[in-house]
PDB file of N, CA and C in Angstrom:
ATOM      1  N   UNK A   1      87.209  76.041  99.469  1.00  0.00           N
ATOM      2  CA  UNK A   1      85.868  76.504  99.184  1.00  0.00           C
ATOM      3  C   UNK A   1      84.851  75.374  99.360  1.00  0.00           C
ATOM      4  N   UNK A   2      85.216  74.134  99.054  1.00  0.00           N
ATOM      5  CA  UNK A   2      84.374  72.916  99.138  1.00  0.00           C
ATOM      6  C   UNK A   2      84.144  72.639 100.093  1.00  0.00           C
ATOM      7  N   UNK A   3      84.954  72.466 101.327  1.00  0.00           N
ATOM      8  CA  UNK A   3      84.822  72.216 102.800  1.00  0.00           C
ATOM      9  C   UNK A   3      84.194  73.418 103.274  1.00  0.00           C
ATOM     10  N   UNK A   4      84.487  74.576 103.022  1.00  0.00           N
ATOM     11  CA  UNK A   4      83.802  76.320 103.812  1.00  0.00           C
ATOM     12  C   UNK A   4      82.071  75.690 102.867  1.00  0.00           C
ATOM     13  N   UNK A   5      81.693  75.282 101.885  1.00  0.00           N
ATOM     14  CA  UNK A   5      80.249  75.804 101.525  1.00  0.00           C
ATOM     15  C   UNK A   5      79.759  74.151 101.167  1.00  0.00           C
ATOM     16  N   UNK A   6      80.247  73.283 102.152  1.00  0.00           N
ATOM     17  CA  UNK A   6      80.132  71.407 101.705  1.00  0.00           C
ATOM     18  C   UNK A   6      78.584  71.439 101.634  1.00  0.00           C
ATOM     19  N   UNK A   7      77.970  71.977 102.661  1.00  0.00           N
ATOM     20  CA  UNK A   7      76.193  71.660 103.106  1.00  0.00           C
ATOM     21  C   UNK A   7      75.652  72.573 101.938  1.00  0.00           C
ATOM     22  N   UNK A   8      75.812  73.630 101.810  1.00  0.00           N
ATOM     23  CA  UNK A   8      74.761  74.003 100.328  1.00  0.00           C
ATOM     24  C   UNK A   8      75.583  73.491  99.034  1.00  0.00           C
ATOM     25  N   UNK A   9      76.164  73.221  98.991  1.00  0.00           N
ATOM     26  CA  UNK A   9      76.484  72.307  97.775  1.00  0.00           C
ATOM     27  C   UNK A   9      75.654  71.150  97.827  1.00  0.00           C
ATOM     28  N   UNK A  10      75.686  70.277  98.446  1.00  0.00           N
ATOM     29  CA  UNK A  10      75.132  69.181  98.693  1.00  0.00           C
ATOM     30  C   UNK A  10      73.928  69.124  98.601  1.00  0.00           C
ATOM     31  N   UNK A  11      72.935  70.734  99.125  1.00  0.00           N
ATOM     32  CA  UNK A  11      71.256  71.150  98.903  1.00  0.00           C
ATOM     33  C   UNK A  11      71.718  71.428  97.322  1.00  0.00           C
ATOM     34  N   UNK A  12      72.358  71.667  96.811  1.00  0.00           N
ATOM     35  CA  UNK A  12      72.341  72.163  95.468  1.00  0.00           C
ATOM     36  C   UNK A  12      72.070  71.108  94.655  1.00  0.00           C
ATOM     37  N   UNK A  13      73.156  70.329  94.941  1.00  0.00           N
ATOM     38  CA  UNK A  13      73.456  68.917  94.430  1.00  0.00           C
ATOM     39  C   UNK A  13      71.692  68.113  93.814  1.00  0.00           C
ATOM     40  N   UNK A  14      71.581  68.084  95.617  1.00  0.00           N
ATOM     41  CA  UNK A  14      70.167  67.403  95.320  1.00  0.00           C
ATOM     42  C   UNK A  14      68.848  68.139  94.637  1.00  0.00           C
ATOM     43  N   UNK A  15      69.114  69.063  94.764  1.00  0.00           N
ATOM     44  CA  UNK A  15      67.763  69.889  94.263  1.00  0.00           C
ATOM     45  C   UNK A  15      68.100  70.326  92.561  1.00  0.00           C
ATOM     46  N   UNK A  16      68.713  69.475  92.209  1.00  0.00           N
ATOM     47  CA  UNK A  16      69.210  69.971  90.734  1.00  0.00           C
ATOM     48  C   UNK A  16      68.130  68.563  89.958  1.00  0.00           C
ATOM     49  N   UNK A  17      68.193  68.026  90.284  1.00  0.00           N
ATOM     50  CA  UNK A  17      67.478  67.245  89.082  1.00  0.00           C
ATOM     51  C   UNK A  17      65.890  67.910  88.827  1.00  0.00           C
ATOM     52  N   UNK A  18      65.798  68.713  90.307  1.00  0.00           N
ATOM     53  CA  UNK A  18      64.219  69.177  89.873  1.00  0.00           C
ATOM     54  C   UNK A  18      64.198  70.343  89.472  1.00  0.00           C
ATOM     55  N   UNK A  19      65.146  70.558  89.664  1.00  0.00           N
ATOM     56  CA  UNK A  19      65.215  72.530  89.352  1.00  0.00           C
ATOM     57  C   UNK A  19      66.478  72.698  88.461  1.00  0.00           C
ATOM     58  N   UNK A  20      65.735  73.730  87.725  1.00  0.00           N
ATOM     59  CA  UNK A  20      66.347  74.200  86.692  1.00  0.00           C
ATOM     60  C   UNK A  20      67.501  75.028  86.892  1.00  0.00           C
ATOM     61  N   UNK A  21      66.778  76.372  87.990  1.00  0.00           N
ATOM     62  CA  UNK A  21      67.948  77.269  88.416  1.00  0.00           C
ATOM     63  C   UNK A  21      69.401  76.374  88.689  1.00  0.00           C
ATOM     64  N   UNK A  22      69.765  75.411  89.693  1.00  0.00           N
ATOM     65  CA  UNK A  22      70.176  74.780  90.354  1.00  0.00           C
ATOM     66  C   UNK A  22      70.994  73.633  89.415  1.00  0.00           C
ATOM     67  N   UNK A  23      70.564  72.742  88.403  1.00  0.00           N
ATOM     68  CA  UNK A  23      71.369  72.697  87.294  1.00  0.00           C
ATOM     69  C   UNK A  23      72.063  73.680  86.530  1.00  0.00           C
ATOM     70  N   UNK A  24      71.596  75.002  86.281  1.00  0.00           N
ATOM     71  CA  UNK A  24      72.411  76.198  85.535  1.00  0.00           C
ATOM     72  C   UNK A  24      73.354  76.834  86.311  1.00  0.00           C
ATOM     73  N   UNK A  25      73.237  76.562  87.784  1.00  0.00           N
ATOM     74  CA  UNK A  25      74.413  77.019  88.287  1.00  0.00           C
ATOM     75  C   UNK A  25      75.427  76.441  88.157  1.00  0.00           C
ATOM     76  N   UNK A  26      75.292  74.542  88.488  1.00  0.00           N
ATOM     77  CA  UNK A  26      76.306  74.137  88.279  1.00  0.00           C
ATOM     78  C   UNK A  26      76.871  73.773  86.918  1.00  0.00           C
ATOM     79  N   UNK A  27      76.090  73.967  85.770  1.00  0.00           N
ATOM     80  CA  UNK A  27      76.739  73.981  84.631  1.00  0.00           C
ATOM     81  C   UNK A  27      77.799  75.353  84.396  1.00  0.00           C
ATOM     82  N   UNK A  28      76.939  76.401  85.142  1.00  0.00           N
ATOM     83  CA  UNK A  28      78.092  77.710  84.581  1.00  0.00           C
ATOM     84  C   UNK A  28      79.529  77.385  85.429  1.00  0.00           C
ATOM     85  N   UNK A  29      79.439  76.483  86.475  1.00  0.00           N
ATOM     86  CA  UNK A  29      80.583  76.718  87.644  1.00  0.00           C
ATOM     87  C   UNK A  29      81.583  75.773  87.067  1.00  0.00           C
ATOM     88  N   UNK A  30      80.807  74.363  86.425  1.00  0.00           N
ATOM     89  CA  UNK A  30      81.474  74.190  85.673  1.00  0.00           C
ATOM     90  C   UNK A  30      82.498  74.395  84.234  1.00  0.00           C
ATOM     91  N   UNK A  31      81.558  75.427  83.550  1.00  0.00           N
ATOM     92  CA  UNK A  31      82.399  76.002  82.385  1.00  0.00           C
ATOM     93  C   UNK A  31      83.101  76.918  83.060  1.00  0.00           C
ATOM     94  N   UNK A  32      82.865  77.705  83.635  1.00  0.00           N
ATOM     95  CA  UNK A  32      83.922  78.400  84.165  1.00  0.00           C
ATOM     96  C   UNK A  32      84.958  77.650  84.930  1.00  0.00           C
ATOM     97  N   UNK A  33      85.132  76.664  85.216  1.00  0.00           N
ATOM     98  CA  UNK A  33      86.486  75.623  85.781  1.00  0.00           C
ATOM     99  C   UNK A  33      87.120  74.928  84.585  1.00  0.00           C
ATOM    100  N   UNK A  34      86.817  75.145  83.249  1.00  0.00           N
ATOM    101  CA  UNK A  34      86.849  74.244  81.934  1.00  0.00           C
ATOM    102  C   UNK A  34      88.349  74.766  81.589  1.00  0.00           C
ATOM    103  N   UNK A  35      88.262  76.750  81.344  1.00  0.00           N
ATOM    104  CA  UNK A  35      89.278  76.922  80.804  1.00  0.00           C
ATOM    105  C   UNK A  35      90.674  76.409  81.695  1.00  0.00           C
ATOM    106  N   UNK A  36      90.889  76.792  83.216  1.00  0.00           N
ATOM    107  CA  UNK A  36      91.656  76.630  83.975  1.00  0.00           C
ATOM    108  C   UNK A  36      92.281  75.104  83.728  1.00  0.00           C
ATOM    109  N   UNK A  37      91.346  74.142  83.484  1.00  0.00           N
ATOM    110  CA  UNK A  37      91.862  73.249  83.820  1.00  0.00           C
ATOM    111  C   UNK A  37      92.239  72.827  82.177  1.00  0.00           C
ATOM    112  N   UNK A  38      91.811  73.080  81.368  1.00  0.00           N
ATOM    113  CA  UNK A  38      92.702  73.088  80.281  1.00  0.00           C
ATOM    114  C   UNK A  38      94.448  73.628  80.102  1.00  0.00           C
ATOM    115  N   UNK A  39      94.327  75.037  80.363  1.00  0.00           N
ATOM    116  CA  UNK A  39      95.743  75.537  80.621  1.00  0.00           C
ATOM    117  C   UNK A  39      96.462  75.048  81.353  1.00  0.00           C
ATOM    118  N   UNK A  40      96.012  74.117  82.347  1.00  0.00           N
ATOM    119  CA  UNK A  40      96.646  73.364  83.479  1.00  0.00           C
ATOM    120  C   UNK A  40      97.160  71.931  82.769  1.00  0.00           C
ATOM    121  N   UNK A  41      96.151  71.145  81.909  1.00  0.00           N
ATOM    122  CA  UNK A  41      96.618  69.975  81.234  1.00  0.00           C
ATOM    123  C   UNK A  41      97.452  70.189  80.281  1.00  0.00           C
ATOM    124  N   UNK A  42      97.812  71.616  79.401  1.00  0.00           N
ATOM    125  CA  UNK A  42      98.534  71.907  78.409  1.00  0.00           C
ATOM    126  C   UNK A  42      99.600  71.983  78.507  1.00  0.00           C
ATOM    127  N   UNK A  43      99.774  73.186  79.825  1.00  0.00           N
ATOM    128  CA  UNK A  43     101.042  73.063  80.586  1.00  0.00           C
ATOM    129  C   UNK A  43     101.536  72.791  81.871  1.00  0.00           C
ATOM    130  N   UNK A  44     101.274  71.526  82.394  1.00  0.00           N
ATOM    131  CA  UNK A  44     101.137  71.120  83.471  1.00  0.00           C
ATOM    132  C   UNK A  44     102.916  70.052  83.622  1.00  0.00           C
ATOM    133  N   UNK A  45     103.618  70.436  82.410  1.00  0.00           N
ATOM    134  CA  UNK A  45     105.253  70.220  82.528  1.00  0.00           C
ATOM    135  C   UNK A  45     106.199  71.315  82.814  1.00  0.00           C
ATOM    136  N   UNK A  46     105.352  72.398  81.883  1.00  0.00           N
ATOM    137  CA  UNK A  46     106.615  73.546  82.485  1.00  0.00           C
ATOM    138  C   UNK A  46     105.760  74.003  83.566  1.00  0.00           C
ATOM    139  N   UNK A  47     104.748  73.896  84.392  1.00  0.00           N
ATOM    140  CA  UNK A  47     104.419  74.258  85.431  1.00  0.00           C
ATOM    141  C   UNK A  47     105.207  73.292  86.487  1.00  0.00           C
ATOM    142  N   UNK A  48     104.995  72.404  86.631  1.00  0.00           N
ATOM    143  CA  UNK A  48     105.944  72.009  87.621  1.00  0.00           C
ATOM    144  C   UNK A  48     107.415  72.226  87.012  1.00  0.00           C
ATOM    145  N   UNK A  49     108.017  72.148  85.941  1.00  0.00           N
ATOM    146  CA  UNK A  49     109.654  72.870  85.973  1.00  0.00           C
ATOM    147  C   UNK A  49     109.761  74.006  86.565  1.00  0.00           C
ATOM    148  N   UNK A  50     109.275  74.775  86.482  1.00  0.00           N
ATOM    149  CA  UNK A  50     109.278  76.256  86.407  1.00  0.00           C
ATOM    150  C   UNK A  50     108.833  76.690  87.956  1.00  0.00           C
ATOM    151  N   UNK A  51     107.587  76.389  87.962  1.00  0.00           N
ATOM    152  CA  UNK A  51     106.421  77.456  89.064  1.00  0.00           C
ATOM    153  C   UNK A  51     107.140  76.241  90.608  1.00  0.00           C
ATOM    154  N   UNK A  52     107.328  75.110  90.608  1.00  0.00           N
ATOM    155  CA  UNK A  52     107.249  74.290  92.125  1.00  0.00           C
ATOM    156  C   UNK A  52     108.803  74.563  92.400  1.00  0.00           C
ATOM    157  N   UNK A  53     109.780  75.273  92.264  1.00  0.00           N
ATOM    158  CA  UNK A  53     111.290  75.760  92.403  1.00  0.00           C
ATOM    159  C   UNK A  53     110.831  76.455  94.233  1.00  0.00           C
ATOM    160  N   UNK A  54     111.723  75.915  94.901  1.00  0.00           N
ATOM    161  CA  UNK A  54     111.590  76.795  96.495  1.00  0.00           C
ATOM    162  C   UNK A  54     111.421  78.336  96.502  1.00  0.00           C
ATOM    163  N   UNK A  55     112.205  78.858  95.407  1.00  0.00           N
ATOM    164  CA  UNK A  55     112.451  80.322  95.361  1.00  0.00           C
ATOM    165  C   UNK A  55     111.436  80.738  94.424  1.00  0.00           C
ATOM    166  N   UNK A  56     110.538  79.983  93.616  1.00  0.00           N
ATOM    167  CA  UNK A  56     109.192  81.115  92.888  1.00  0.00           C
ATOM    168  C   UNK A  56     108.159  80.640  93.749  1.00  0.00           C
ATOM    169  N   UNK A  57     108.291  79.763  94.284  1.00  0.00           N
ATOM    170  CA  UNK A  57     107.170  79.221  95.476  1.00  0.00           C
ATOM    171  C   UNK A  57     107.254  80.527  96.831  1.00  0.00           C
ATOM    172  N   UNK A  58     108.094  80.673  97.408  1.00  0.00           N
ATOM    173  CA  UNK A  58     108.648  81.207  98.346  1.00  0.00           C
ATOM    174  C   UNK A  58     108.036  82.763  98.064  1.00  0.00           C
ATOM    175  N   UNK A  59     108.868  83.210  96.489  1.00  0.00           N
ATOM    176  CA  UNK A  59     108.356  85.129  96.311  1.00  0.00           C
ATOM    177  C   UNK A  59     107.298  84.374  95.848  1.00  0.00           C
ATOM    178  N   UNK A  60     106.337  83.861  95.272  1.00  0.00           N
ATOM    179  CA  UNK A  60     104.902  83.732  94.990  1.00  0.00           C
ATOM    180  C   UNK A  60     104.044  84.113  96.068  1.00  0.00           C
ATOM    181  N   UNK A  61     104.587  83.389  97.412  1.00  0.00           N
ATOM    182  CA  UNK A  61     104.086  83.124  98.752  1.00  0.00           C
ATOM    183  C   UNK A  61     103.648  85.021  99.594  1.00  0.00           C
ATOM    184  N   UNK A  62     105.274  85.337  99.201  1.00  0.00           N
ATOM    185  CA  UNK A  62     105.243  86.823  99.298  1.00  0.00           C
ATOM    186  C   UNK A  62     104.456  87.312  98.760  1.00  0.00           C
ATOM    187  N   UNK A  63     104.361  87.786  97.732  1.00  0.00           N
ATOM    188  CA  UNK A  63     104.005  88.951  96.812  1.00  0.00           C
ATOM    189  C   UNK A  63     101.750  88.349  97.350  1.00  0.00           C
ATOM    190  N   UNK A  64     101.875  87.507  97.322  1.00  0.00           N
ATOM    191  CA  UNK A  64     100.325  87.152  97.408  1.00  0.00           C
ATOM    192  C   UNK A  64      99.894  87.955  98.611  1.00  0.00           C
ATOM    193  N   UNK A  65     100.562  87.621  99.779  1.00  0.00           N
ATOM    194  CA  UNK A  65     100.662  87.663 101.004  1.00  0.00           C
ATOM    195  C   UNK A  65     100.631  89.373 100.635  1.00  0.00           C
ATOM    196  N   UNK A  66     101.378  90.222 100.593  1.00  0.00           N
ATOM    197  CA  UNK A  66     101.298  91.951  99.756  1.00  0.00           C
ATOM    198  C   UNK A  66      99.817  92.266  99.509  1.00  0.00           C
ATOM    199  N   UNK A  67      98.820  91.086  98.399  1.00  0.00           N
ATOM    200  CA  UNK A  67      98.594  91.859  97.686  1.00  0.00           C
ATOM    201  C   UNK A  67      97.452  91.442  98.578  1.00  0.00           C
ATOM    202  N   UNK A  68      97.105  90.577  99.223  1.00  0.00           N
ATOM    203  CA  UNK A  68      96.071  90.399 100.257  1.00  0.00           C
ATOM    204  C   UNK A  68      95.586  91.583 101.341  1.00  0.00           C
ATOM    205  N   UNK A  69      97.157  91.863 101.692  1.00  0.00           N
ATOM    206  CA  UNK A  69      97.055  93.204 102.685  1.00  0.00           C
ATOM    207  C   UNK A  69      96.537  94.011 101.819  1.00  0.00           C
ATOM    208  N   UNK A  70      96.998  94.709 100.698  1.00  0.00           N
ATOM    209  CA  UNK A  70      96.951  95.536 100.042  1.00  0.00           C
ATOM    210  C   UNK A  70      95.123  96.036  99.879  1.00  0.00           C
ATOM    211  N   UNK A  71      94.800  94.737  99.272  1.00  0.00           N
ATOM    212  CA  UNK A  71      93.094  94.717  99.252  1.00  0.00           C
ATOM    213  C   UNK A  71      92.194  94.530 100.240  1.00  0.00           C
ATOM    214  N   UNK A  72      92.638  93.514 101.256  1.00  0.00           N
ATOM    215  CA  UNK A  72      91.945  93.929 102.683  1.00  0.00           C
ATOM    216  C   UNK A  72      91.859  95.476 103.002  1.00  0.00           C
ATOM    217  N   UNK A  73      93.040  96.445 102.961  1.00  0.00           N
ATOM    218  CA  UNK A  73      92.382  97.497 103.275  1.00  0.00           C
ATOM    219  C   UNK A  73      92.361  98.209 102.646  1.00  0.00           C
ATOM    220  N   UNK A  74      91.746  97.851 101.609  1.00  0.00           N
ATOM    221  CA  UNK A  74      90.512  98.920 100.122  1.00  0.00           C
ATOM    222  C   UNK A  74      89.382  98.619 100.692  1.00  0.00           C
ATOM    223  N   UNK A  75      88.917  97.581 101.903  1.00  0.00           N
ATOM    224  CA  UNK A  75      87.555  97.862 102.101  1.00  0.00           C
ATOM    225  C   UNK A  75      86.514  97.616 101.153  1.00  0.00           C
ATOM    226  N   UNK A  76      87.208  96.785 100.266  1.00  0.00           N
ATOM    227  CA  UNK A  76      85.923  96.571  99.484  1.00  0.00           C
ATOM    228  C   UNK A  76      85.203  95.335  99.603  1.00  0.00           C
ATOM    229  N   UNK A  77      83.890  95.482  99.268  1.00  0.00           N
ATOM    230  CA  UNK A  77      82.653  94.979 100.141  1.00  0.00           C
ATOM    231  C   UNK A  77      81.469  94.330  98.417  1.00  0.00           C
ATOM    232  N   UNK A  78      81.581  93.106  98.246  1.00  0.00           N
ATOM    233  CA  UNK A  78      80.894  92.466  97.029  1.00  0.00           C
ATOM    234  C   UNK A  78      79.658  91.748  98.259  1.00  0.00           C
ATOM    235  N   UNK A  79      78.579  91.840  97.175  1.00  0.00           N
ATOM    236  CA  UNK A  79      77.164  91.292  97.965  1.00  0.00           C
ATOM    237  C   UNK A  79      76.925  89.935  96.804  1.00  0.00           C
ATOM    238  N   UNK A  80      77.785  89.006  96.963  1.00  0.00           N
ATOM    239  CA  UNK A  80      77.382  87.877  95.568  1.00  0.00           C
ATOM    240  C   UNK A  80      76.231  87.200  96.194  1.00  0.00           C
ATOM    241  N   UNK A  81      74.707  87.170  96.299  1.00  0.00           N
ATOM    242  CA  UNK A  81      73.719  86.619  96.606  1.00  0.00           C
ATOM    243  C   UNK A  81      73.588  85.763  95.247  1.00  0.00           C
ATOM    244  N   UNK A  82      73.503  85.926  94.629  1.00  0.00           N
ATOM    245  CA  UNK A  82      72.920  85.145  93.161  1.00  0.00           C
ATOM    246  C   UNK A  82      73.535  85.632  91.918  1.00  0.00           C
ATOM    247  N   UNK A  83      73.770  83.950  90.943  1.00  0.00           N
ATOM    248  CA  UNK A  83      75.004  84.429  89.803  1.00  0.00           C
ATOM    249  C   UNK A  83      73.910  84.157  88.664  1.00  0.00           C
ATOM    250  N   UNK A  84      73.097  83.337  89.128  1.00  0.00           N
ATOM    251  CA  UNK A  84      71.883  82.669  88.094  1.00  0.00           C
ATOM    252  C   UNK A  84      71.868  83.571  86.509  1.00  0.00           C
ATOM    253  N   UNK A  85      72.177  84.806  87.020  1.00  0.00           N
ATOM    254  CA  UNK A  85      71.641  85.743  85.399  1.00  0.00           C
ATOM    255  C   UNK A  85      73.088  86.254  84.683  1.00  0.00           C
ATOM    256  N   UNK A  86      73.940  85.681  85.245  1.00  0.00           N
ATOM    257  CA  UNK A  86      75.110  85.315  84.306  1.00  0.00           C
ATOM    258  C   UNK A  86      75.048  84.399  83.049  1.00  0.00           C
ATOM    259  N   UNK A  87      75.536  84.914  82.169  1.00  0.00           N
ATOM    260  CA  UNK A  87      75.639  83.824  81.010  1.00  0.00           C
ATOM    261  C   UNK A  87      76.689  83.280  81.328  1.00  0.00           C
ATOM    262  N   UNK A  88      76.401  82.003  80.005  1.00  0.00           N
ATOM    263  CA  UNK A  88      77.949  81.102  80.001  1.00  0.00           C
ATOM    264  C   UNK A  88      78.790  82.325  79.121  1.00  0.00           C
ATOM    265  N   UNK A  89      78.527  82.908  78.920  1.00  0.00           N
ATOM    266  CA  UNK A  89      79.524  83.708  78.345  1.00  0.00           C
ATOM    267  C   UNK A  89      80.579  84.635  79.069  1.00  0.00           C
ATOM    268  N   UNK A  90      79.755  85.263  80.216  1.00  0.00           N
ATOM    269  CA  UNK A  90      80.157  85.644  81.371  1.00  0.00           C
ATOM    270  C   UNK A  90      81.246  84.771  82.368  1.00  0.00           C
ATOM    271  N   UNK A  91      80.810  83.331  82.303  1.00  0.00           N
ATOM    272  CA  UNK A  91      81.692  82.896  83.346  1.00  0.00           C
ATOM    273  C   UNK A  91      82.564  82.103  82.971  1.00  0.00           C
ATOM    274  N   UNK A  92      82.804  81.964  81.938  1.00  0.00           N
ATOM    275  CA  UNK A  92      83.939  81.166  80.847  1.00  0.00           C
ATOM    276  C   UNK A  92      85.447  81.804  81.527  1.00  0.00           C
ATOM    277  N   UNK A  93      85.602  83.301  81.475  1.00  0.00           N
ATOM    278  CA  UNK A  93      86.407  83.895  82.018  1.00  0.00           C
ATOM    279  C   UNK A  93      87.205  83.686  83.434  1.00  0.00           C
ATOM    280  N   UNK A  94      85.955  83.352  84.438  1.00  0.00           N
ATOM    281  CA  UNK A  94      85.963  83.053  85.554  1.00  0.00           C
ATOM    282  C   UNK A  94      87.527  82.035  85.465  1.00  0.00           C
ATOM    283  N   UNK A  95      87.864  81.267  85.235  1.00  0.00           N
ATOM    284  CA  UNK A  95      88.679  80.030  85.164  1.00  0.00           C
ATOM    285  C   UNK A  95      89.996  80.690  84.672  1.00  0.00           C
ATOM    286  N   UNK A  96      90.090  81.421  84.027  1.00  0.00           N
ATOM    287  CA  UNK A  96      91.427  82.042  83.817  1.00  0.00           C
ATOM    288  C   UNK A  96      91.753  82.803  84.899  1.00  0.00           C
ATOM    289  N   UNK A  97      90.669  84.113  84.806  1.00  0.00           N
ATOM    290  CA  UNK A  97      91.127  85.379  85.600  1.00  0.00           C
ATOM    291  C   UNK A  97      91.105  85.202  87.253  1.00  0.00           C
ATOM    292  N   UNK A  98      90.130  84.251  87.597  1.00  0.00           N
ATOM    293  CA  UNK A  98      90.133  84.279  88.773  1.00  0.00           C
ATOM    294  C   UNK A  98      89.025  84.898  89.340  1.00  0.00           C
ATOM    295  N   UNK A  99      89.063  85.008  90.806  1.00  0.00           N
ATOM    296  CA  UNK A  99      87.605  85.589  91.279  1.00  0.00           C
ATOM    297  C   UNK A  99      87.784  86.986  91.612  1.00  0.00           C
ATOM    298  N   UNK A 100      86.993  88.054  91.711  1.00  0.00           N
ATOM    299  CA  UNK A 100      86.869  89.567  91.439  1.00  0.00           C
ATOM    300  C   UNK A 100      88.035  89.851  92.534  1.00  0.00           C
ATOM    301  N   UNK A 101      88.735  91.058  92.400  1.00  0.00           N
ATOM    302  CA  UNK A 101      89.107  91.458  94.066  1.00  0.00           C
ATOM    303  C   UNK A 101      88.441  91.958  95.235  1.00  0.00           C
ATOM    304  N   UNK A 102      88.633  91.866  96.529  1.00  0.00           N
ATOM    305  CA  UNK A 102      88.202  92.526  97.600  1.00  0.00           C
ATOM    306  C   UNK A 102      87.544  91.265  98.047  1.00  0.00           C
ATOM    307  N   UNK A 103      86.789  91.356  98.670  1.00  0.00           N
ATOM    308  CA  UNK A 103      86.003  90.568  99.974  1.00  0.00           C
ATOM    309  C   UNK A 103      84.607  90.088  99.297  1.00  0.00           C
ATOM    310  N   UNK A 104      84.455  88.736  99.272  1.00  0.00           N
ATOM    311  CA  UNK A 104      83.333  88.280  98.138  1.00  0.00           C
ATOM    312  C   UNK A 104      82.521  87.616  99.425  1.00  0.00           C
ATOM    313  N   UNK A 105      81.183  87.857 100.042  1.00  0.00           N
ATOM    314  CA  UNK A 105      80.103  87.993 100.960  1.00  0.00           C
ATOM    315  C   UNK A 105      79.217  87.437 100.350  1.00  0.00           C
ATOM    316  N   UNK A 106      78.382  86.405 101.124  1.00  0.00           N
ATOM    317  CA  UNK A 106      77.301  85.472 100.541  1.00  0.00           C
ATOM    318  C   UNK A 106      77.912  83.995  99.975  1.00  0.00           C
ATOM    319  N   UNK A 107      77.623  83.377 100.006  1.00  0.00           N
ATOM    320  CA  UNK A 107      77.728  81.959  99.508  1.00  0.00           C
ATOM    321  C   UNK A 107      76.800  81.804  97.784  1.00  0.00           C
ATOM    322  N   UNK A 108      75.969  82.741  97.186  1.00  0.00           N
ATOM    323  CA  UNK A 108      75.749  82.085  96.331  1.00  0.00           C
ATOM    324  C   UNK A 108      74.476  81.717  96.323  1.00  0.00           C
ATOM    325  N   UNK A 109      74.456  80.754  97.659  1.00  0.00           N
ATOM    326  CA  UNK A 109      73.643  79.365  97.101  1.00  0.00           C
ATOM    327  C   UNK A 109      72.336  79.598  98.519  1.00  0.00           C
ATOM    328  N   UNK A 110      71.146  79.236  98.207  1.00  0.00           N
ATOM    329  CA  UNK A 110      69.592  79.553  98.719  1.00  0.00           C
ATOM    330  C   UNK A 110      70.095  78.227  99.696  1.00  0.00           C
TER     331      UNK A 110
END
C-alpha cells in the first residue's frame, strides 16, 4: 500500500503541519494500526510457532487465494474518496478486522 499510494502520502505528510484535516487522518490511520500491532507484540511467539509451519502457510495461501475469487466476482464496488468524518472510534477496529470486502476505489487522499 505504501509503494501503490508513496506520492500522496508524502503530499499528506507535508501538508499536515498546516492542516488540520491532514493531521486527523493520519492520527486515525494511526490508531487504527495500534490495535494490530499490539496483538502482534502479545503474540508474536505463538505466531511464529504456530502460523510460519509450510503447511498453515501453504492452506492459508489457499483458502485466501478462494476467498479473493470468491469476492472479485460479487462485483462489489466501494467509492472510499474521504475517511475524514470517521471517528477514532470508528477506526480503532480497522487494525483487527481488517479492510471492508470487495474492491476499495480511490486512494483517500486529495
Amino acid at each position: 500500500m505504501v509503494w501503490h499510494y508513496w506520492k500522496p502520502l508524502v503530499r499528506l505528510v507535508a501538508r499536515a503541519p498546516a492542516e488540520e484535516e491532514s493531521r486527523a487522518l493520519i492520527g486515525k490511520v494511526l490508531l487504527a494500526f495500534v490495535p494490530a500491532a499490539i496483538v502482534g507484540f502479545l503474540f508474536h511467539h505463538l505466531i511464529e510457532e504456530h502460523l510460519f509451519r509450510p503447511v498453515v502457510v501453504a492452506a492459508s495461501l489457499i483458502v485466501v487465494c478462494v476467498i479473493i475469487i470468491f469476492v472479485e466476482r460479487l462485483a462489489l464496488h466501494f467509492d472510499v474518496r474521504d475517511i475524514g468524518w470517521r471517528t477514532p472510534e470508528a477506526v480503532t477496529p480497522v487494525g483487527i478486522q481488517g479492510s471492508p470486502k470487495g474492491r476499495v476505489r480511490g486512494s483517500g487522499f486529495r
